[in-house]
C-alpha atoms as a PDB file:
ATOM      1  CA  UNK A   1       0.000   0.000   0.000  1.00  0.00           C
ATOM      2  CA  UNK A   2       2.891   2.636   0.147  1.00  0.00           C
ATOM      3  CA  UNK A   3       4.126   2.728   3.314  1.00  0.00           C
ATOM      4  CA  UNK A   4       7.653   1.198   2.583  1.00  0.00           C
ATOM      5  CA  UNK A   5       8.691   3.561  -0.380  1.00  0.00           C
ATOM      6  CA  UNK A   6      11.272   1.869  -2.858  1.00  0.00           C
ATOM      7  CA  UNK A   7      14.746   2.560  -1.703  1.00  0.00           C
ATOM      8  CA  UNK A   8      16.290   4.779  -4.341  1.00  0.00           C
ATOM      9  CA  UNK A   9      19.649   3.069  -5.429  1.00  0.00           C
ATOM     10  CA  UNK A  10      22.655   4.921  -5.859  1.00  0.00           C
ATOM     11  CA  UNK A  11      23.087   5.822  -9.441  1.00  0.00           C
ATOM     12  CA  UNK A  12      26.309   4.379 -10.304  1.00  0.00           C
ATOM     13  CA  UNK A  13      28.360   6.094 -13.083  1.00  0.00           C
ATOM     14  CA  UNK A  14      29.744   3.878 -16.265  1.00  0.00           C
ATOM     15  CA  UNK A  15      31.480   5.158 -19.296  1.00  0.00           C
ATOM     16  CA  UNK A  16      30.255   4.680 -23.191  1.00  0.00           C
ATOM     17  CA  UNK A  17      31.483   1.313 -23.284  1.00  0.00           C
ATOM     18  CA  UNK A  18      29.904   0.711 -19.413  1.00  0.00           C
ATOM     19  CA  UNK A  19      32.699   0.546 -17.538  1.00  0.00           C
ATOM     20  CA  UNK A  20      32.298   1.793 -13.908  1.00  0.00           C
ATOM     21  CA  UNK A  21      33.205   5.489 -12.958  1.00  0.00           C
ATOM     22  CA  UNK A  22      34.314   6.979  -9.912  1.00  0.00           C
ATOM     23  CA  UNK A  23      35.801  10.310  -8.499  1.00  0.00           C
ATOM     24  CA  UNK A  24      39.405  10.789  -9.551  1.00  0.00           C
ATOM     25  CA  UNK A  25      38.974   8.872 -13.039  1.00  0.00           C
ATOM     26  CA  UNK A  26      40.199  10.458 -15.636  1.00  0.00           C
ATOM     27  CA  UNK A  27      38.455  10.153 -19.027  1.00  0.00           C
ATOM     28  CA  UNK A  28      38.191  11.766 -22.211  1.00  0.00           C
ATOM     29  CA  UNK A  29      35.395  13.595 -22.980  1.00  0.00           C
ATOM     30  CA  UNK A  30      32.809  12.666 -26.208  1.00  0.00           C
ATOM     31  CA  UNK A  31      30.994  16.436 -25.807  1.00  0.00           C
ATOM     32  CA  UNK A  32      31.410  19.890 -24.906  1.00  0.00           C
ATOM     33  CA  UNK A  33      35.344  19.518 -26.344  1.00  0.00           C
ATOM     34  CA  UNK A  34      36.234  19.437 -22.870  1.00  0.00           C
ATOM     35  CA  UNK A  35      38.944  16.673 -24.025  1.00  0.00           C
ATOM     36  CA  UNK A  36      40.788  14.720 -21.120  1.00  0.00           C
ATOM     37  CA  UNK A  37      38.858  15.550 -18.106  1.00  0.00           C
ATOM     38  CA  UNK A  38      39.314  14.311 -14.323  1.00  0.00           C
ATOM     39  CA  UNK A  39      35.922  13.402 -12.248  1.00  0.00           C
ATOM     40  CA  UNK A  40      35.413  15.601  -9.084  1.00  0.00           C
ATOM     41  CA  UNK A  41      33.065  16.372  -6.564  1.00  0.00           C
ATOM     42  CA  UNK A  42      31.699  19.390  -6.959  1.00  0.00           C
ATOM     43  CA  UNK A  43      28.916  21.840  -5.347  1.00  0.00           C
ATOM     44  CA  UNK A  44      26.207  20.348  -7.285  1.00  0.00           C
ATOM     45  CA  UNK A  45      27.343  16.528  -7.554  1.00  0.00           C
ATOM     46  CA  UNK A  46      29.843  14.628  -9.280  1.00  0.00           C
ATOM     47  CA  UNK A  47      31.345  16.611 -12.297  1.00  0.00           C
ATOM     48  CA  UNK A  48      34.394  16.588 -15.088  1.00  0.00           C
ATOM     49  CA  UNK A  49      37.035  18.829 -15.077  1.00  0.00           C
ATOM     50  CA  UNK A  50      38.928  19.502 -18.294  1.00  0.00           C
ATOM     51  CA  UNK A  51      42.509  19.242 -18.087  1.00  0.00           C
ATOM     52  CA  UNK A  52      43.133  21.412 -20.570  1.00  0.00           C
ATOM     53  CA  UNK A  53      40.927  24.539 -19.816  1.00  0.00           C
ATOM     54  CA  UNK A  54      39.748  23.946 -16.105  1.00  0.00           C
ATOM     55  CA  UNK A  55      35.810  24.255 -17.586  1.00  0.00           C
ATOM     56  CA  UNK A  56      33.722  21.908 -15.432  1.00  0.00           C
ATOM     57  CA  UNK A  57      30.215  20.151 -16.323  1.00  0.00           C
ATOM     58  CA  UNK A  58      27.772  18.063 -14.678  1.00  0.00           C
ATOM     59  CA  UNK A  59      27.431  14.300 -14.486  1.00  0.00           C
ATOM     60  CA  UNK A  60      24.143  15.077 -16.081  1.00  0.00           C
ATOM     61  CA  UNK A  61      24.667  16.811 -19.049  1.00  0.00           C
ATOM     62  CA  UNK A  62      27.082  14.013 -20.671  1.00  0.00           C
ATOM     63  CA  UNK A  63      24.213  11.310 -20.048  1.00  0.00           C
ATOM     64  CA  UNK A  64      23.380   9.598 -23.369  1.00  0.00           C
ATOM     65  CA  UNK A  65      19.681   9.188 -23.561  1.00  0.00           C
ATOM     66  CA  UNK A  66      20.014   6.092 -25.425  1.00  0.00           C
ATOM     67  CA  UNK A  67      22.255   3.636 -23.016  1.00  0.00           C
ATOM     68  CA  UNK A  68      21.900   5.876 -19.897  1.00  0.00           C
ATOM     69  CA  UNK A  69      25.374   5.888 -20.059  1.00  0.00           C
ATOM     70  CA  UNK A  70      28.299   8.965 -19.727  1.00  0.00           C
ATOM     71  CA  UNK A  71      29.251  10.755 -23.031  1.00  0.00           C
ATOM     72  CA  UNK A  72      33.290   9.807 -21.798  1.00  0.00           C
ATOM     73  CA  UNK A  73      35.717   7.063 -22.217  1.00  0.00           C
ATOM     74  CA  UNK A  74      37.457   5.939 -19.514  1.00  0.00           C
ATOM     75  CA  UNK A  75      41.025   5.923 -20.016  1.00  0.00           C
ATOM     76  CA  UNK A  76      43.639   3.415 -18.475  1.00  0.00           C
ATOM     77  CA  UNK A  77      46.583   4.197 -16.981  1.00  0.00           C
ATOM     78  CA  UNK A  78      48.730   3.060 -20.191  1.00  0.00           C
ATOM     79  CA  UNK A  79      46.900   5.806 -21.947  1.00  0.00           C
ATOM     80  CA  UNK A  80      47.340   8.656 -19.582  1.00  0.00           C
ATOM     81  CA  UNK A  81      51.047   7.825 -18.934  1.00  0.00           C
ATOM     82  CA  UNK A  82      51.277   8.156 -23.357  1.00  0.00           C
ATOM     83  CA  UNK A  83      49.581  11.357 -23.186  1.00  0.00           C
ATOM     84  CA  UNK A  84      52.213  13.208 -20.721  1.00  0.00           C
ATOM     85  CA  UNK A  85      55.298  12.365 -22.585  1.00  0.00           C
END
């Protein structure tokens, strides 16, 4: 009857290709031309943080509306390492 509401699960965070996300990832970003971005906490929630510019933007606006998925690619630590040199 309603009186034990659903417990709302913590929405957790995958990449295009649905690997799992977390703050302190770095990724590169598929909108916005942010390019490589780190996640951080911000004021409003989780968001990225270009690299390159410092320009942050929500977790929400790089949702794809198809997979329910982030708009970024996780990248692995081989790939950030190739990208400082």
């Amino acid at each position: 009857m309603g009186l034990f509401g659903k417990k709302k699960k913590k929405q957790e965070l995958r990449d295009y290709d649905g690997k799992p996300l977390k703050v302190g990832d770095t990724v590169m970003s598929l909108r916005y031309d942010l390019g490589k971005c780190v996640i951080v906490e911000g004021e409003t929630g989780l968001e990225y943080e270009s690299v390159q510019t410092g320009e942050r933007v929500r977790y929400a606006w790089m949702i794809d509306a198809h997979t329910q998925n982030q708009k970024v690619r996780k990248l692995e630590e081989e790939e950030q390492e190739g990208d400082e040199e």
